[in-house]
C-alpha atoms as a PDB file:
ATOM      1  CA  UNK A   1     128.795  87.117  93.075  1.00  0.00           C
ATOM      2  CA  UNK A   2     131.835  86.541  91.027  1.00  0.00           C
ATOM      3  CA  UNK A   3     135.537  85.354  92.040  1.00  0.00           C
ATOM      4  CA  UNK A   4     137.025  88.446  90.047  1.00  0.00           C
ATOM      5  CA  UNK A   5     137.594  90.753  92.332  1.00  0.00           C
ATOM      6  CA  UNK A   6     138.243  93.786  90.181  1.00  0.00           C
ATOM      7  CA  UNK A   7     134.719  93.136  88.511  1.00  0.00           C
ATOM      8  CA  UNK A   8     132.536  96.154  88.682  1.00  0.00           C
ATOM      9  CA  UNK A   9     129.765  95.594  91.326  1.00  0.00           C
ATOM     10  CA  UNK A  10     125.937  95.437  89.921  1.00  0.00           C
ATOM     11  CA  UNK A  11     122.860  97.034  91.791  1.00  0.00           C
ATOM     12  CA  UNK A  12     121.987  93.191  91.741  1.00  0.00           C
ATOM     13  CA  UNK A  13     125.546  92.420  94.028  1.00  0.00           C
ATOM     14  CA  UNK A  14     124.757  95.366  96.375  1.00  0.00           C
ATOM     15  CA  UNK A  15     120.967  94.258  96.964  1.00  0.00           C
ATOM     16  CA  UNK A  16     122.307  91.137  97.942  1.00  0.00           C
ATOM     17  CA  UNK A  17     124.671  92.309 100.520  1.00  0.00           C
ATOM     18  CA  UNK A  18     122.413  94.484 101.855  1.00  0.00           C
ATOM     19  CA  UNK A  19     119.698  91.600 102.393  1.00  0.00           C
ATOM     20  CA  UNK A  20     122.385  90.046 104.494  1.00  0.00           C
ATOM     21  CA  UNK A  21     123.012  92.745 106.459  1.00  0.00           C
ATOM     22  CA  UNK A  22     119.119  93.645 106.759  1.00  0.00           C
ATOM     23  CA  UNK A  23     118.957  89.792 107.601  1.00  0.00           C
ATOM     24  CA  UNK A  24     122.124  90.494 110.400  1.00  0.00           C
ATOM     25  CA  UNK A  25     120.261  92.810 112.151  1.00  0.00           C
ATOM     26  CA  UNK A  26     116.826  91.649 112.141  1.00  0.00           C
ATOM     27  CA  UNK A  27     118.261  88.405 114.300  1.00  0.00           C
ATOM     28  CA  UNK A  28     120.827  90.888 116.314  1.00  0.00           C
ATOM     29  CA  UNK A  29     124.269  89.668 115.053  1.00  0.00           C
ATOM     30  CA  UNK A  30     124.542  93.267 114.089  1.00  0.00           C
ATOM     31  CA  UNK A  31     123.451  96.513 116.178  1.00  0.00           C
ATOM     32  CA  UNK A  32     121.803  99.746 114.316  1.00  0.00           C
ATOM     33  CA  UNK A  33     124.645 101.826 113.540  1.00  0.00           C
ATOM     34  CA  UNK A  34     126.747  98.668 112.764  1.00  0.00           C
ATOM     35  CA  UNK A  35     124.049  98.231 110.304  1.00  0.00           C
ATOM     36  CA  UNK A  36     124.057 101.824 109.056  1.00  0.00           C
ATOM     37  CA  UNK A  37     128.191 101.498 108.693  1.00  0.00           C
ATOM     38  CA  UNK A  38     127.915  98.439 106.438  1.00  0.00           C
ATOM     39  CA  UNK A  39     125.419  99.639 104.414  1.00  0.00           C
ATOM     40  CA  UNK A  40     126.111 102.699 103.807  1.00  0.00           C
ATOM     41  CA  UNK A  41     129.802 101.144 102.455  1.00  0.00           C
ATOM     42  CA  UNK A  42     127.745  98.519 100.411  1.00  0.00           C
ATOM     43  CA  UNK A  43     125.885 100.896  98.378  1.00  0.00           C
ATOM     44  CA  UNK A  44     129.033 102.869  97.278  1.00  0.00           C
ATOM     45  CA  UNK A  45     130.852 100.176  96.460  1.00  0.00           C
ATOM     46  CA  UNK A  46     132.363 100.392  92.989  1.00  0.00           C
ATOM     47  CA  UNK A  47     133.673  96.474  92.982  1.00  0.00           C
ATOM     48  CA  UNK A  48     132.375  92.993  93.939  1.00  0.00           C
ATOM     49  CA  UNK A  49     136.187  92.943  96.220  1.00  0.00           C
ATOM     50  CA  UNK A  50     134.587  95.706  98.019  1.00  0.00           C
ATOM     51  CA  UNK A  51     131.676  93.743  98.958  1.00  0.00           C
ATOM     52  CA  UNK A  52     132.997  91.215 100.200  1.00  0.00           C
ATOM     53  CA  UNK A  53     134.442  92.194 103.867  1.00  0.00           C
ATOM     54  CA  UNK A  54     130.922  93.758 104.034  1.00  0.00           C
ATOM     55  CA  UNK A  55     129.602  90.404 105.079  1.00  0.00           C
ATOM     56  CA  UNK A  56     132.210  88.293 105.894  1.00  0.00           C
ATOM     57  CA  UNK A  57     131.785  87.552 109.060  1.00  0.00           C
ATOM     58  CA  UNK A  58     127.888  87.169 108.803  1.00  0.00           C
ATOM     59  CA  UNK A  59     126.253  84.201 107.534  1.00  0.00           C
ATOM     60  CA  UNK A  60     125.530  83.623 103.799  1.00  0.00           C
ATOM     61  CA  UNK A  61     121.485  84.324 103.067  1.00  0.00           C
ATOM     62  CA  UNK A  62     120.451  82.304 100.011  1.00  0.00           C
ATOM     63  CA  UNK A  63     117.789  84.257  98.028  1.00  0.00           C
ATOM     64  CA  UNK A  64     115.403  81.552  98.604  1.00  0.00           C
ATOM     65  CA  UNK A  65     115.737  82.013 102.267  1.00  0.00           C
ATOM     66  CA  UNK A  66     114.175  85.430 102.198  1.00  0.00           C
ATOM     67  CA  UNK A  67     110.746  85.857 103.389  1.00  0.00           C
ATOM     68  CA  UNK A  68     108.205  87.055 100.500  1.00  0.00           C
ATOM     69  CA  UNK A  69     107.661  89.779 102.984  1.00  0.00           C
ATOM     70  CA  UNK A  70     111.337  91.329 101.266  1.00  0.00           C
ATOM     71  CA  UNK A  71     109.423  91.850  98.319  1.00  0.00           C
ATOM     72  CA  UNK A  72     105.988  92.781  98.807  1.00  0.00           C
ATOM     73  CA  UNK A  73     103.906  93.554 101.652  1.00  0.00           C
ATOM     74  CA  UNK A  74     100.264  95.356 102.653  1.00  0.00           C
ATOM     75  CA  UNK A  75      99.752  96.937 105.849  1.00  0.00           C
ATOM     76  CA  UNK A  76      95.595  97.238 106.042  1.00  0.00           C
ATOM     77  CA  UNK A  77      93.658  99.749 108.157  1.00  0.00           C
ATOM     78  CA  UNK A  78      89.867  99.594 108.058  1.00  0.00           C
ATOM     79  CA  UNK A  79      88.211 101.844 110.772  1.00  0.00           C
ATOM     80  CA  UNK A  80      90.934 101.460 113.051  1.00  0.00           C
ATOM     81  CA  UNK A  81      94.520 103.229 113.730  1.00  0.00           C
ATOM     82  CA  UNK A  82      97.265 101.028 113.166  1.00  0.00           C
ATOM     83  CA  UNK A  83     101.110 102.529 113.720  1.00  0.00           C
ATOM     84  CA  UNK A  84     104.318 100.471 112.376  1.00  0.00           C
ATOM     85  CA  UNK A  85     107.492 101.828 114.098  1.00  0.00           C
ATOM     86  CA  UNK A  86     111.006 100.817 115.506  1.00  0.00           C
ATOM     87  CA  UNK A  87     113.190  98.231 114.232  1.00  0.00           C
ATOM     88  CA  UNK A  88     111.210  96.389 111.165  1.00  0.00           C
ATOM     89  CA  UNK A  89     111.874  94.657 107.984  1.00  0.00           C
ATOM     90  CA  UNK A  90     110.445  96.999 104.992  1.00  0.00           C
ATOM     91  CA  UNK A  91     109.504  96.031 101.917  1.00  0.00           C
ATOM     92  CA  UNK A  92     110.934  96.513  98.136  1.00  0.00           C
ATOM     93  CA  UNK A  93     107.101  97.269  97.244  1.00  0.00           C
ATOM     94  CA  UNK A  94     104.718  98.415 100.072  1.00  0.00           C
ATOM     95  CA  UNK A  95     101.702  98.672  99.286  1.00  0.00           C
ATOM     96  CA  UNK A  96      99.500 100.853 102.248  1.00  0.00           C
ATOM     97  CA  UNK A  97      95.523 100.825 102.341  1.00  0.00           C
ATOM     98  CA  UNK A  98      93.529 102.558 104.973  1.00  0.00           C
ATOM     99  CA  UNK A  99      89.890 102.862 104.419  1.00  0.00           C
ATOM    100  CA  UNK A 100      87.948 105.057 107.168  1.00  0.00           C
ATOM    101  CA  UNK A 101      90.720 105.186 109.713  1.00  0.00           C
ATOM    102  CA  UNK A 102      94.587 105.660 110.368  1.00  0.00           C
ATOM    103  CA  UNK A 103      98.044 104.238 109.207  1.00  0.00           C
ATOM    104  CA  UNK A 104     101.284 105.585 110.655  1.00  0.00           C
ATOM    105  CA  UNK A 105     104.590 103.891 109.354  1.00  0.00           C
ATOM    106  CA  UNK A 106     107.785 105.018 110.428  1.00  0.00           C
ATOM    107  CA  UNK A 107     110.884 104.286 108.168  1.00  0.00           C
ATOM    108  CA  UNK A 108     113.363 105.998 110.309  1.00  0.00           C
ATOM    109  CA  UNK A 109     114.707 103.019 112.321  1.00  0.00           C
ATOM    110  CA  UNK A 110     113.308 100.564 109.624  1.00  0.00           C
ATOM    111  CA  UNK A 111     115.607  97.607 107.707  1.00  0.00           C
ATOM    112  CA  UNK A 112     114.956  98.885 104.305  1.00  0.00           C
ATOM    113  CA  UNK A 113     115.768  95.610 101.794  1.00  0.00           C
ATOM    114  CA  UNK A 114     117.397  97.655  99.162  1.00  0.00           C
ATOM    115  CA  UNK A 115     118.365 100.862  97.572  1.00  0.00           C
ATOM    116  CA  UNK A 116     114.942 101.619  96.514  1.00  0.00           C
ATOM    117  CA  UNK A 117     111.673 101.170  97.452  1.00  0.00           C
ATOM    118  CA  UNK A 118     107.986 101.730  96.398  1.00  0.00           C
ATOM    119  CA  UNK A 119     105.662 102.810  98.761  1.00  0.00           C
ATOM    120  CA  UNK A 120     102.116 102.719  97.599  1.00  0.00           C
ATOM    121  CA  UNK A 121      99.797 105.152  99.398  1.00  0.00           C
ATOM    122  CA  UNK A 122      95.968 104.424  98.812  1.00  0.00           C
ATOM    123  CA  UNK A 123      93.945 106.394 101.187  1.00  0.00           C
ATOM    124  CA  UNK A 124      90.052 106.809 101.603  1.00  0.00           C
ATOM    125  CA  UNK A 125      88.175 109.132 104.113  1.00  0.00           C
ATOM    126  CA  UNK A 126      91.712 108.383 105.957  1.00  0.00           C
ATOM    127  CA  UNK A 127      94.911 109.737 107.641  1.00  0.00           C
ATOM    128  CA  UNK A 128      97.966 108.175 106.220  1.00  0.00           C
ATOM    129  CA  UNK A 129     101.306 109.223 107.137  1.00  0.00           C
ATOM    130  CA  UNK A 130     104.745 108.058 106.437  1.00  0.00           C
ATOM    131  CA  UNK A 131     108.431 108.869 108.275  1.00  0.00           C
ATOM    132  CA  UNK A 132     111.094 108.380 106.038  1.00  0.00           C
ATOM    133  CA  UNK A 133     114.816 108.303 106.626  1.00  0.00           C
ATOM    134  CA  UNK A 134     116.751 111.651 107.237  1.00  0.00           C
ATOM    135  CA  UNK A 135     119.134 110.877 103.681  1.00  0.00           C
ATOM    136  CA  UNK A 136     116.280 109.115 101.829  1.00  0.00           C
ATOM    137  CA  UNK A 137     115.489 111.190  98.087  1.00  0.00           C
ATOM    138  CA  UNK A 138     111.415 110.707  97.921  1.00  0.00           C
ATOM    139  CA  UNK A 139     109.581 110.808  94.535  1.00  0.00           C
ATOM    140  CA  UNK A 140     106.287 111.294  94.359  1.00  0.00           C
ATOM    141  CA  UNK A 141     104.234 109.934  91.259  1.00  0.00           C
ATOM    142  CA  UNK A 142     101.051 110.008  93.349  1.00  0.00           C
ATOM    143  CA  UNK A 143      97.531 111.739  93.303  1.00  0.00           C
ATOM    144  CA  UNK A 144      94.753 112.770  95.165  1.00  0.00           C
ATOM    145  CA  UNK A 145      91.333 114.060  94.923  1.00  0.00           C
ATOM    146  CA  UNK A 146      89.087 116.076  97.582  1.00  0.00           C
ATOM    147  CA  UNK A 147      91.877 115.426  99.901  1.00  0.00           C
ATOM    148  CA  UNK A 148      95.818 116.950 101.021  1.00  0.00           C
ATOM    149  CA  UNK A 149      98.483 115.281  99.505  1.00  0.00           C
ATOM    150  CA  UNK A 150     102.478 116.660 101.089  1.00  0.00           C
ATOM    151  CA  UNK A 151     105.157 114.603 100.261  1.00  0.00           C
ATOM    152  CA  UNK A 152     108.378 116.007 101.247  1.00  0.00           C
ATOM    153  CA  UNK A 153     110.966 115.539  98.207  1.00  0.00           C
ATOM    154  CA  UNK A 154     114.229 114.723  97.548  1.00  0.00           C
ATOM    155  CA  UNK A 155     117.556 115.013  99.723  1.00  0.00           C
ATOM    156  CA  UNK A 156     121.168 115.372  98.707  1.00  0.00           C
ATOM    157  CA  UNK A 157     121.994 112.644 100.744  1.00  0.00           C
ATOM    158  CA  UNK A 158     122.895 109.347  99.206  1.00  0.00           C
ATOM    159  CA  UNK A 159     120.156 107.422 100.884  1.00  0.00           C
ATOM    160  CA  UNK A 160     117.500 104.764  99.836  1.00  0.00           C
ATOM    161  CA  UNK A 161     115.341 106.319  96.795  1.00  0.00           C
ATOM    162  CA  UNK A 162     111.878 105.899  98.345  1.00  0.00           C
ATOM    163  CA  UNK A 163     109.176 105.920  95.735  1.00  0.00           C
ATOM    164  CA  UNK A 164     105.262 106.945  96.420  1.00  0.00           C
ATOM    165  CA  UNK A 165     102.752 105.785  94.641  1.00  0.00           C
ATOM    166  CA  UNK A 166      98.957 105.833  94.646  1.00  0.00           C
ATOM    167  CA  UNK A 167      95.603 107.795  94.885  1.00  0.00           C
ATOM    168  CA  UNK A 168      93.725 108.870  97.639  1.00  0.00           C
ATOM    169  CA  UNK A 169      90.223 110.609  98.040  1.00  0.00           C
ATOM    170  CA  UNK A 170      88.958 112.649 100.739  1.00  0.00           C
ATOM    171  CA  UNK A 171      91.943 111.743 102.824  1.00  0.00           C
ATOM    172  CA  UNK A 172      95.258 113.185 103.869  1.00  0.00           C
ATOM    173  CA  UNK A 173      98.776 111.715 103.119  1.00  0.00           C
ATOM    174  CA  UNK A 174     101.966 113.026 104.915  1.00  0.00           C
ATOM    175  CA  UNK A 175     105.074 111.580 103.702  1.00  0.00           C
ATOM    176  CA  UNK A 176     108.122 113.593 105.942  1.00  0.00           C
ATOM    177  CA  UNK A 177     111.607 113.155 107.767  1.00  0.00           C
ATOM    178  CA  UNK A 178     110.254 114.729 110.563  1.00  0.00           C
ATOM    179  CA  UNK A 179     107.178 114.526 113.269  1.00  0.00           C
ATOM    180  CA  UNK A 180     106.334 118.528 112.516  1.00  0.00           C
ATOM    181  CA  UNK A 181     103.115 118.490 112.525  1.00  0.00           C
ATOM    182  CA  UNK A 182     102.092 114.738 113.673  1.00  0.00           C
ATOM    183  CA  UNK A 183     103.668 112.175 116.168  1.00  0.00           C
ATOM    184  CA  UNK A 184     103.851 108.487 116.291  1.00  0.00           C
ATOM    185  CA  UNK A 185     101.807 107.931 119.344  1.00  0.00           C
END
């Protein structure tokens, strides 16, 4: 970031302080509401001088520190149930395949790398449900074919903008805020 305080802050600028504080909580130097707090403060930011008691007492994460796991990510199922849930680094780009079986992901307690993601749902002869955050604004730009597709849409909230992506046959795909009509165990 710059030196010039007064210097309008870029999506860019908040990414970056929110990788630090994603990268603060993952090793514990910040708790879960802590977390929350900070980022929620990052993202409406109008000014690099606001960002910068966001992370001042945390330690600097260099870009090239990041895991490649920040930016891209599969979770596979293949005739098997596999459930992702807690306290977990997410993704910028997700990309979600189950193939005869069951994924569950849970983004409600997740550390969520930036102010949007892209969550790609491929589904065949498969269950494949998603939790997102309470604030998040979901956009669906999916499909499906022989199969149920219900994607809850978009909030008022100013939360992450969660974007779902992908096809799915003979399979059904729950994206949600809540555990209506599934659960997580």
């Amino acid at each position: 970031m710059t030196d010039d305080p007064d210097l309008r802050a870029s999506d860019a600028d908040r990414d970056r302080v929110a990788a630090v504080l994603g990268e603060a909580l993952a090793t514990g130097r910040l708790t879960s509401v802590e977390h929350a707090d900070r980022l929620e403060v990052a993202y409406t930011a109008k000014t690099v001088g606001e960002l910068v008691p966001i992370t001042r007492d945390l330690p600097e994460v260099s870009v090239s520190n990041l895991p490649v796991a920040v930016e891209q990510q599969v979770i596979d199922s293949k005739f098997s149930k596999i459930v992702r849930k807690g306290r977990w680094v997410a993704s910028r780009h997700t990309r979600l395949s189950a193939r005869f079986g069951a994924l569950i992901i849970d983004l409600s307690e997740a550390v969520l790398p930036g102010r949007e993601i892209t969550i790609e749902t491929n589904a065949w002869f498969s269950k494949l449900i998603v939790r997102v955050p309470d604030n998040a604004h979901v956009i669906d730009e999916g499909g499906s074919m022989f199969g149920k597709r219900n994607v809850t849409g978009g909030s008022q909230a100013d939360g992450p903008l969660i974007r779902v992506t992908g096809k799915s046959k003979f399979s059904k795909v729950i994206v949600s805020r809540g555990m209506d009509d599934w659960n997580l165990h």
